[in-house]
N, C-alpha and C. Protein backbone atom coordinates (compact mmCIF):
# COMPACT_ATOMS: atom_id res chain seq x y z
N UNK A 1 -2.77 48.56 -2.23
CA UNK A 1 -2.72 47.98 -3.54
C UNK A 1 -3.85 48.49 -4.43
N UNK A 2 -4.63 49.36 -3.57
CA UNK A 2 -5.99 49.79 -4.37
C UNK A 2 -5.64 51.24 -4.84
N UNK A 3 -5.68 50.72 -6.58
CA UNK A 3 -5.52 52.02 -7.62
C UNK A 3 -6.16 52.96 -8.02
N UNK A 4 -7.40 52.61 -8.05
CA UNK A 4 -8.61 53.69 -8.86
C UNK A 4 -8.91 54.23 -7.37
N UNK A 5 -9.58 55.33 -7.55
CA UNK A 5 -10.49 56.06 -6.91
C UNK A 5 -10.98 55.30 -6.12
N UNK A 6 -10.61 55.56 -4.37
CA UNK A 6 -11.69 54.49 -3.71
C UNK A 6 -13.02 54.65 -3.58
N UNK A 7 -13.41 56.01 -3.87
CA UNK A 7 -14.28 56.93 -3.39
C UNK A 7 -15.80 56.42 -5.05
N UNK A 8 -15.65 55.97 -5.99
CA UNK A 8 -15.81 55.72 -7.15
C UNK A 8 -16.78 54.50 -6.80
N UNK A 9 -17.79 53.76 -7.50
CA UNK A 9 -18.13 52.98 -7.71
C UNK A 9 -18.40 51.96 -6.34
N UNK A 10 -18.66 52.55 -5.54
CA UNK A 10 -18.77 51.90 -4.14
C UNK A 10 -19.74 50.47 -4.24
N UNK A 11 -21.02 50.79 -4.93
CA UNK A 11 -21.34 49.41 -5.06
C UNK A 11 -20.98 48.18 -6.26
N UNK A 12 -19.86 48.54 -6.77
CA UNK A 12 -18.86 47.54 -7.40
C UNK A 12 -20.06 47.17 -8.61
N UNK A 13 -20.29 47.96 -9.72
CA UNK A 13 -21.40 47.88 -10.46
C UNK A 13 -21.18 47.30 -11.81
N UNK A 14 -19.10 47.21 -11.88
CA UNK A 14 -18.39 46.30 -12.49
C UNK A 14 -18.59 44.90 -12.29
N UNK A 15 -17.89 44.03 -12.88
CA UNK A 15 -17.68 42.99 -12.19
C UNK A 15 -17.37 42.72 -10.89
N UNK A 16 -17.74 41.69 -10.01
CA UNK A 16 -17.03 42.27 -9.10
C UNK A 16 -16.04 41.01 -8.87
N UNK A 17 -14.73 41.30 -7.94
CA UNK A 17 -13.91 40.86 -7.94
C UNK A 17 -13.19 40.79 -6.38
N UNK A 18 -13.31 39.68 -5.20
CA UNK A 18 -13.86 39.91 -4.11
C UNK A 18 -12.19 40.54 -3.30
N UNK A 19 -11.49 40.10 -4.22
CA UNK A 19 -9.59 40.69 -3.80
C UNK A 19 -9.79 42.38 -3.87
N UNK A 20 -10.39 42.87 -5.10
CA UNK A 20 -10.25 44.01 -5.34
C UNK A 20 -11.10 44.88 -4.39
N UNK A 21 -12.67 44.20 -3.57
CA UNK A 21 -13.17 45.01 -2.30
C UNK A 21 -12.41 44.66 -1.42
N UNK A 22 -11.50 43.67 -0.97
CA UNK A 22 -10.93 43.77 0.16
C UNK A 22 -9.94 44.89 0.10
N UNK A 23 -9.51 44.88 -1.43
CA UNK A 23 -8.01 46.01 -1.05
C UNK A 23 -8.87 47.49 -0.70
N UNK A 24 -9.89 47.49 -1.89
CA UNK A 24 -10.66 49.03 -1.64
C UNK A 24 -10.79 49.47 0.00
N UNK A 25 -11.54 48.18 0.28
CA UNK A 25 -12.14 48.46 2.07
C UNK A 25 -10.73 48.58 2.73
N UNK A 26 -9.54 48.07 2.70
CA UNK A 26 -8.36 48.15 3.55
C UNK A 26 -8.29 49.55 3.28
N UNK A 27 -7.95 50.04 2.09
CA UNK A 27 -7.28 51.82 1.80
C UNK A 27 -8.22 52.48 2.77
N UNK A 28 -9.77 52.47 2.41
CA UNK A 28 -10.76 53.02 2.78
C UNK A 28 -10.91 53.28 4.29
N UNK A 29 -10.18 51.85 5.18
CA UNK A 29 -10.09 51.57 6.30
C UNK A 29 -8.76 52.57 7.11
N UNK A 30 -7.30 52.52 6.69
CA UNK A 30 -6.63 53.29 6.45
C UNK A 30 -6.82 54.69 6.51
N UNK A 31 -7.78 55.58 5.38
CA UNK A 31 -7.81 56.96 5.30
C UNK A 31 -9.10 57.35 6.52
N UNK A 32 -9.86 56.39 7.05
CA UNK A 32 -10.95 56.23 8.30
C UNK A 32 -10.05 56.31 9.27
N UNK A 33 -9.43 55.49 9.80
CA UNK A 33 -8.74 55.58 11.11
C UNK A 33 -7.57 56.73 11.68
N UNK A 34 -6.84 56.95 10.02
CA UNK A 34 -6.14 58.44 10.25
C UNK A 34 -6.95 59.49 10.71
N UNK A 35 -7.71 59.42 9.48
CA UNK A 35 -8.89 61.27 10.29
C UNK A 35 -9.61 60.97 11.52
N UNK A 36 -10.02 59.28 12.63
CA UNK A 36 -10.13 59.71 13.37
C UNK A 36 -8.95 59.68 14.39
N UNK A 37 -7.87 59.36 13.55
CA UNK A 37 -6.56 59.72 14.77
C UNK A 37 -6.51 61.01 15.53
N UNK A 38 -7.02 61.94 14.13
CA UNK A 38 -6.53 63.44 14.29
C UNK A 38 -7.86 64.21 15.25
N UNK A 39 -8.63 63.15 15.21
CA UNK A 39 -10.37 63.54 16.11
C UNK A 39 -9.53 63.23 16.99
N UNK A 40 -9.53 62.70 17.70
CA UNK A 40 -9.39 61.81 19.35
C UNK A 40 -7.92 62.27 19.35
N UNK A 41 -7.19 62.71 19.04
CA UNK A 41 -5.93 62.78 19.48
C UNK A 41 -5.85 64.19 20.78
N UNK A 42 -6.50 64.80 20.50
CA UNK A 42 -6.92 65.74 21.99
C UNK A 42 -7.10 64.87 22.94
N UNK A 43 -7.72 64.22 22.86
CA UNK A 43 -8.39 63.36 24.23
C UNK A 43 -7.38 62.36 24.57
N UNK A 44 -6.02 62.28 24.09
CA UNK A 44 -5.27 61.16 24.40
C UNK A 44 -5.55 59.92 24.47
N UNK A 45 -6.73 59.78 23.03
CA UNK A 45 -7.02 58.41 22.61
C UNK A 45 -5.81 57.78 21.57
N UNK A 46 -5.11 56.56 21.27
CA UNK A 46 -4.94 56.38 20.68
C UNK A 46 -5.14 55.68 19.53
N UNK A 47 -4.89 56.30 18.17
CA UNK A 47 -5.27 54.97 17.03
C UNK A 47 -4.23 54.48 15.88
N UNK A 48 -3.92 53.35 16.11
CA UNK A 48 -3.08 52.64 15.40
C UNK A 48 -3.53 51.57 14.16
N UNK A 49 -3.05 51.40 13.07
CA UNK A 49 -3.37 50.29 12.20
C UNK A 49 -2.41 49.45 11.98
N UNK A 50 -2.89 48.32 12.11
CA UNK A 50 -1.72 46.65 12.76
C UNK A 50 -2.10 46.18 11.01
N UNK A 51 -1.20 45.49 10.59
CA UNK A 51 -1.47 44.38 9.46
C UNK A 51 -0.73 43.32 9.89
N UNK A 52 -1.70 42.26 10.42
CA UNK A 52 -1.15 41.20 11.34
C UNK A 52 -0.70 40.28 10.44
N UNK A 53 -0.59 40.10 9.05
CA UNK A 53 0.32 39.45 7.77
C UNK A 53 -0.40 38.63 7.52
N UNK A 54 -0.13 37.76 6.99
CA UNK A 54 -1.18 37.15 6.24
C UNK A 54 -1.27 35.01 7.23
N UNK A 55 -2.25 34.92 7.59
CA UNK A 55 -2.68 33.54 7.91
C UNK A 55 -3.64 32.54 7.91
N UNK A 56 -3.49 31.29 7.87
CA UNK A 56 -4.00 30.48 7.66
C UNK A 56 -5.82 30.66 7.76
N UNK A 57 -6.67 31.66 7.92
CA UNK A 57 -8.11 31.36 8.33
C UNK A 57 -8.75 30.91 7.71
N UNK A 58 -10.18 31.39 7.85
CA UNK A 58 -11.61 30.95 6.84
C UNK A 58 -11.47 31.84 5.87
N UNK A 59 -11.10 33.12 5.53
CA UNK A 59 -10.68 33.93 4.68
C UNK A 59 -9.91 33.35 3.58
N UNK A 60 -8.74 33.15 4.08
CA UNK A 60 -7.54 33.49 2.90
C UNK A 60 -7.77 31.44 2.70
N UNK A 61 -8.86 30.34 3.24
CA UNK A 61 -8.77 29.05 2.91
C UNK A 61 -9.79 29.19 1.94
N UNK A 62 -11.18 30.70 1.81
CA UNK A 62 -11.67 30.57 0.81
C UNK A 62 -11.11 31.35 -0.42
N UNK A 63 -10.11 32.04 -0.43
CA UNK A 63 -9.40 32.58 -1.41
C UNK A 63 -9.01 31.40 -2.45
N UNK A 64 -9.27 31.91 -4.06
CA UNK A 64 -8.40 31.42 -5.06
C UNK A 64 -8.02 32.42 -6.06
N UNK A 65 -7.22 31.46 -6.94
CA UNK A 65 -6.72 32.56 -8.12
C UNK A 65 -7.30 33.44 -8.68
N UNK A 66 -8.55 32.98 -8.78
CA UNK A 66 -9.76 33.44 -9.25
C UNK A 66 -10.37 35.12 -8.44
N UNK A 67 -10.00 34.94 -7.06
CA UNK A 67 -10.55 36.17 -6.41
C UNK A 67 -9.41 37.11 -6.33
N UNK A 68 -8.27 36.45 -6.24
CA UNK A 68 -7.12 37.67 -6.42
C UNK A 68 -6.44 37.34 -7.60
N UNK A 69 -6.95 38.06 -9.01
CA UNK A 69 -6.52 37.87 -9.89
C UNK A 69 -4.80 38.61 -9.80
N UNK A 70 -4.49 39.38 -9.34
CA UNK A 70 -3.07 40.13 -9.58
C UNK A 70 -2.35 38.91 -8.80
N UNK A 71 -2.42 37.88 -7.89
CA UNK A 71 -1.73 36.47 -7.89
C UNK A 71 -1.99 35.83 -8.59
N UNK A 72 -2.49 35.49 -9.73
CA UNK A 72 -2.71 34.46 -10.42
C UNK A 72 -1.28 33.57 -10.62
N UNK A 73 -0.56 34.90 -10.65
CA UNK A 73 1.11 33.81 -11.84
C UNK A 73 1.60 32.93 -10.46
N UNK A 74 1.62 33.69 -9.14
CA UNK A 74 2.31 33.18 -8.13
C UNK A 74 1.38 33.00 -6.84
N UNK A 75 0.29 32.07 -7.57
CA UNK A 75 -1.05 31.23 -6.56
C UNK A 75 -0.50 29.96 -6.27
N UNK A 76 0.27 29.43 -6.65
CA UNK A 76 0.62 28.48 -5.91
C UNK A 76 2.01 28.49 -4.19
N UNK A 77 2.60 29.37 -4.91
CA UNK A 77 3.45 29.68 -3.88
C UNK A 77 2.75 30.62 -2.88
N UNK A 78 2.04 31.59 -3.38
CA UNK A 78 1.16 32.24 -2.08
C UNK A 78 0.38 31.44 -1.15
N UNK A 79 -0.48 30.16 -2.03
CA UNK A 79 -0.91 29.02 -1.25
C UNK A 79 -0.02 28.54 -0.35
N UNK A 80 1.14 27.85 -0.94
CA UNK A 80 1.72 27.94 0.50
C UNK A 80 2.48 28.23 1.74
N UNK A 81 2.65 29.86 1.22
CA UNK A 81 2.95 30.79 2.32
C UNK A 81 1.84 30.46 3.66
N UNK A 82 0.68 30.76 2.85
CA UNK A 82 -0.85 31.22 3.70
C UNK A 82 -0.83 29.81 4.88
N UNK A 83 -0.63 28.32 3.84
CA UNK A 83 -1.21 27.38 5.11
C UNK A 83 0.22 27.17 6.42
N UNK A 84 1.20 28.30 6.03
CA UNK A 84 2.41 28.12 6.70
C UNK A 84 2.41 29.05 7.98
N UNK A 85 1.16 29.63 7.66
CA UNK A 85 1.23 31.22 8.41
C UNK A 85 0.09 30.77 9.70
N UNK A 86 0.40 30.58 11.13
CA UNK A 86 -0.82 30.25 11.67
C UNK A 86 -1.78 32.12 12.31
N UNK A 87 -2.72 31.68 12.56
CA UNK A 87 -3.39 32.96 13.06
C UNK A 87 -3.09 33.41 14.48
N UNK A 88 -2.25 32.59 15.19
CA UNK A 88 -1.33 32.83 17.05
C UNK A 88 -0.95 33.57 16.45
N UNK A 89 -0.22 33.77 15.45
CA UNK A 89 0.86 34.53 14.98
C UNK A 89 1.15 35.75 14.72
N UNK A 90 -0.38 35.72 13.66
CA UNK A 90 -0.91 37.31 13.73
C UNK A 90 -1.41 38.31 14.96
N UNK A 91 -2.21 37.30 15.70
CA UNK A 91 -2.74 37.52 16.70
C UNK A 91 -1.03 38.37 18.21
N UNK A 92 -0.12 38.12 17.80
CA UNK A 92 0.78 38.01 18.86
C UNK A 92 1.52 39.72 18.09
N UNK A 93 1.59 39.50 16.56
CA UNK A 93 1.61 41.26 16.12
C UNK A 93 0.97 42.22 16.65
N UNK A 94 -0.29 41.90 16.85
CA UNK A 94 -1.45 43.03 17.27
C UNK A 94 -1.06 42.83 18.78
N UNK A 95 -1.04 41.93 19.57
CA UNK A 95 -0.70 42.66 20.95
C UNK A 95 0.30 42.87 21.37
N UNK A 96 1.51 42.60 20.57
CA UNK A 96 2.92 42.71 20.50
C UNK A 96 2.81 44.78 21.00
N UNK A 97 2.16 45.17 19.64
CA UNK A 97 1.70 46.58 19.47
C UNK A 97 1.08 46.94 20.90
N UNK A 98 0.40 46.56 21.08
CA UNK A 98 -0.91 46.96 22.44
C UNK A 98 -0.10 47.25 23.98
N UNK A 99 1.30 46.41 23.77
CA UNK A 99 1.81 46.22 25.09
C UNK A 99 3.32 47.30 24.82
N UNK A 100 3.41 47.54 23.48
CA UNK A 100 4.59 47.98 23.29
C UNK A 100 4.18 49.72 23.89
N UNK A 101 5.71 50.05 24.08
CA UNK A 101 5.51 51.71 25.33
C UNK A 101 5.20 52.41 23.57
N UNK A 102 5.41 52.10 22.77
CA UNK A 102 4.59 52.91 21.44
C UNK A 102 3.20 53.18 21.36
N UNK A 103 2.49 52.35 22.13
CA UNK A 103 0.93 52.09 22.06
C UNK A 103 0.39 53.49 22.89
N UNK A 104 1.08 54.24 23.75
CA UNK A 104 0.69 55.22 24.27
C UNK A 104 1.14 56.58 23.59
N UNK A 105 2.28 56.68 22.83
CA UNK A 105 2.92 57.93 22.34
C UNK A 105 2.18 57.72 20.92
N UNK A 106 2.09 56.92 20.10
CA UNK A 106 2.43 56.61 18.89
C UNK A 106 0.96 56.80 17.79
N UNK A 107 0.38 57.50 17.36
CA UNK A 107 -1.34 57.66 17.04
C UNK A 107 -0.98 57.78 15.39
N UNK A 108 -2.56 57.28 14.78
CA UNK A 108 -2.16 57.59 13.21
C UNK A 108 -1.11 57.09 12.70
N UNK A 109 -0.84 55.94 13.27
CA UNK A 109 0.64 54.82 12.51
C UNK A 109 -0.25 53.79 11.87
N UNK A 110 0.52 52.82 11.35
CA UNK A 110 0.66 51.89 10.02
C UNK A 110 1.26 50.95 10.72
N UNK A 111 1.24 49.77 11.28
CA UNK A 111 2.37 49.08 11.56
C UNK A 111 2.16 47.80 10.37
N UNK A 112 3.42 47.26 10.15
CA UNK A 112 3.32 45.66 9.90
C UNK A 112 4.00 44.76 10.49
N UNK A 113 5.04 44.22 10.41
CA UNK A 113 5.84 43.18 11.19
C UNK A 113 6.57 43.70 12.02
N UNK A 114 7.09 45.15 11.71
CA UNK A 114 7.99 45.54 12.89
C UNK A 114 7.54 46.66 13.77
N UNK A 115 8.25 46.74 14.78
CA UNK A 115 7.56 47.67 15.76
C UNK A 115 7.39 49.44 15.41
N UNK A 116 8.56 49.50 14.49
CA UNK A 116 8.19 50.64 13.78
C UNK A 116 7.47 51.02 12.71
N UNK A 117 6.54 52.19 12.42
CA UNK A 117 5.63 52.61 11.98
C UNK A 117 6.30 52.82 10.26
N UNK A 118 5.19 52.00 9.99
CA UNK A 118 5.59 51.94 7.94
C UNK A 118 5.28 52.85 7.58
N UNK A 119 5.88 53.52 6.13
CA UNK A 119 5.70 55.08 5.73
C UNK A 119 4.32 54.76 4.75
N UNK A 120 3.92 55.86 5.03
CA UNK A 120 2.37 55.89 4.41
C UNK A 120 2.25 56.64 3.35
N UNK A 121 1.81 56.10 2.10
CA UNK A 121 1.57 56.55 0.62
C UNK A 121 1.28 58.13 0.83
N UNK A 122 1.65 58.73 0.03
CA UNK A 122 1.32 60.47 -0.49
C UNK A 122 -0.65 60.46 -0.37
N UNK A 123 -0.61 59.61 -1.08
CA UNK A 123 -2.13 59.08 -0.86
C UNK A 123 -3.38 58.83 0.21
N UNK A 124 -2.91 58.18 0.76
CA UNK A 124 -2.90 57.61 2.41
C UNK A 124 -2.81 58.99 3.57
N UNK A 125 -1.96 59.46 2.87
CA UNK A 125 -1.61 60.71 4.08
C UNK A 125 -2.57 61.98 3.57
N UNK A 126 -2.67 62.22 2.59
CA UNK A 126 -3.98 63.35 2.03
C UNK A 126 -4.74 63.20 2.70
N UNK A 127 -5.18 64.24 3.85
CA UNK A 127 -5.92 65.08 4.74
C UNK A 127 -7.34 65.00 3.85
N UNK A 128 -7.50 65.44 2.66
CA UNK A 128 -8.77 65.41 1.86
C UNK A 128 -9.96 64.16 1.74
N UNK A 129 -8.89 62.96 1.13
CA UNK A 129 -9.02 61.70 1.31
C UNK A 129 -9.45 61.37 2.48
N UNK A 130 -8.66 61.81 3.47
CA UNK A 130 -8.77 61.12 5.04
C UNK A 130 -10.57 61.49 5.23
N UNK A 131 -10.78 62.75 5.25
CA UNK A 131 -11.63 63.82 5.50
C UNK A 131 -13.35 63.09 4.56
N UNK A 132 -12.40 62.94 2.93
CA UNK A 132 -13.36 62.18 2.55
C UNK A 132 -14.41 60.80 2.86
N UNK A 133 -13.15 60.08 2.95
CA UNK A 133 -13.44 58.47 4.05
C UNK A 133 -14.20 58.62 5.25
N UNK A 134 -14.02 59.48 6.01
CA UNK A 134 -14.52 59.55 7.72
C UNK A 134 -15.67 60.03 6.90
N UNK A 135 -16.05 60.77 5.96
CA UNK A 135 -17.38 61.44 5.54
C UNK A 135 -18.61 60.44 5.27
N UNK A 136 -17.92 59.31 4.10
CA UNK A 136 -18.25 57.68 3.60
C UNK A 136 -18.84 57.52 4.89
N UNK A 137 -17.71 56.84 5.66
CA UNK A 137 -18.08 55.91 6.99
C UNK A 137 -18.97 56.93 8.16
N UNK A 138 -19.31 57.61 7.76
CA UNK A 138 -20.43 58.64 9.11
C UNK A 138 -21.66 58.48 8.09
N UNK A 139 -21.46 58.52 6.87
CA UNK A 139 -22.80 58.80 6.34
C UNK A 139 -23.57 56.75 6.13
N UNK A 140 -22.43 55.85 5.59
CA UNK A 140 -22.62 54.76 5.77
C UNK A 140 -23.77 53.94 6.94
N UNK A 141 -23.09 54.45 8.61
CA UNK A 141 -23.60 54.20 9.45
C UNK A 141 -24.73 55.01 9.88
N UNK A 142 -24.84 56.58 9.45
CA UNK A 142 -26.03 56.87 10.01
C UNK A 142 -27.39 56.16 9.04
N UNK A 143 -26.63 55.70 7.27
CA UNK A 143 -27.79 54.96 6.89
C UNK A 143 -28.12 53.82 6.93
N UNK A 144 -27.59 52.86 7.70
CA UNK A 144 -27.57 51.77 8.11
C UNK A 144 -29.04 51.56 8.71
N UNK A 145 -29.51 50.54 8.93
CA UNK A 145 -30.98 49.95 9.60
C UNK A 145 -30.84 50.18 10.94
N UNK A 146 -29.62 49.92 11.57
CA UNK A 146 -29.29 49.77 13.07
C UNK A 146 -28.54 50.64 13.77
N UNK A 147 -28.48 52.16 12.37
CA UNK A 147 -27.59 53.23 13.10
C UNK A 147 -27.96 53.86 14.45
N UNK A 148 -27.45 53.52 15.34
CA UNK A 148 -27.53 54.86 16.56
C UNK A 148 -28.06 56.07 16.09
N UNK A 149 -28.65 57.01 16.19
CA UNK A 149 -28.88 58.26 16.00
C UNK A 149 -28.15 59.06 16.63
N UNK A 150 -27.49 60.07 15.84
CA UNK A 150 -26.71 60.96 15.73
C UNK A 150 -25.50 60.87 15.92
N UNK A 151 -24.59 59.52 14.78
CA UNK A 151 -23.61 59.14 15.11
C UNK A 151 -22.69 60.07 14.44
N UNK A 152 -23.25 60.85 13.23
CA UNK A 152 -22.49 61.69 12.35
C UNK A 152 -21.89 62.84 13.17
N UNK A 153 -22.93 63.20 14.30
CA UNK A 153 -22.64 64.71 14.77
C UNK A 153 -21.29 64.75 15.41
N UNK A 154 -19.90 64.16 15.23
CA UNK A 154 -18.85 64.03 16.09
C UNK A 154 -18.06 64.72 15.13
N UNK A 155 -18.95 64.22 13.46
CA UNK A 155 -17.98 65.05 12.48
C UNK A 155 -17.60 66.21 12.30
């Protein structure tokens, strides 16, 4: 759902708007886990991305209209999708995946509710992007307070 440039304005120097870092960090998360699909995929590691749908937590109970402005018109009915949705639930998507004979063939997928792999934006799939993101997240953690040393060198 994230439009602008993810790569842009990283410390949100706009307003900030706490719907609009979650979508950024999801894309961001997304074009990270593809490029290291394509790392580890020699080694017959696999990497998959689950979107276990949306449920009831501490998250989406501190959400309001206010933080995801693009629900505003339909915050009440999203409200009560969310307290309808328990977190077993999500939780049973992600190992649904883990146990399925896909979890061994299947690398650099998208899943959401069904066992087959959702098609991934023109966007999403740009090698550049991907390349860019894994760049973010290596340089992120080696500047971190608590980085490991020499976590970048895999890049």
């Amino acid at each position: 759902m994230w439009k602008p440039d993810p790569f842009q304005d990283l410390q949100f120097t706009r307003p900030f708007v706490s719907g609009d870092a979650y979508e950024r960090a999801k894309l961001l998360n997304v074009l990270f886990s593809l490029a290291l699909a394509r790392r580890v995929a020699a080694e017959q590691v696999t990497v998959n991305l689950v979107h276990p749908g949306m449920s009831w937590t501490q998250m989406t109970q501190s959400m309001t209209s206010q933080t995801i402005p693009s629900m505003r018109l339909i915050w009440p009915l999203v409200r009560l999708v969310q307290r309808h949705r328990l977190p077993d639930k999500a939780g049973q998507r992600v190992a649904s995946l883990v146990i399925s004979p896909l979890a061994g063939v299947a690398t650099g997928q998208y899943f959401e509710g069904k066992p087959t792999p959702k098609r991934l934006s023109a966007r999403e799939l740009d090698r550049q992007y991907q390349e860019r993101a894994w760049q973010l997240g290596c340089r992120l953690v080696a500047d971190a307070a608590t980085a490991p040393e020499r976590i970048a060198d895999r890049g």
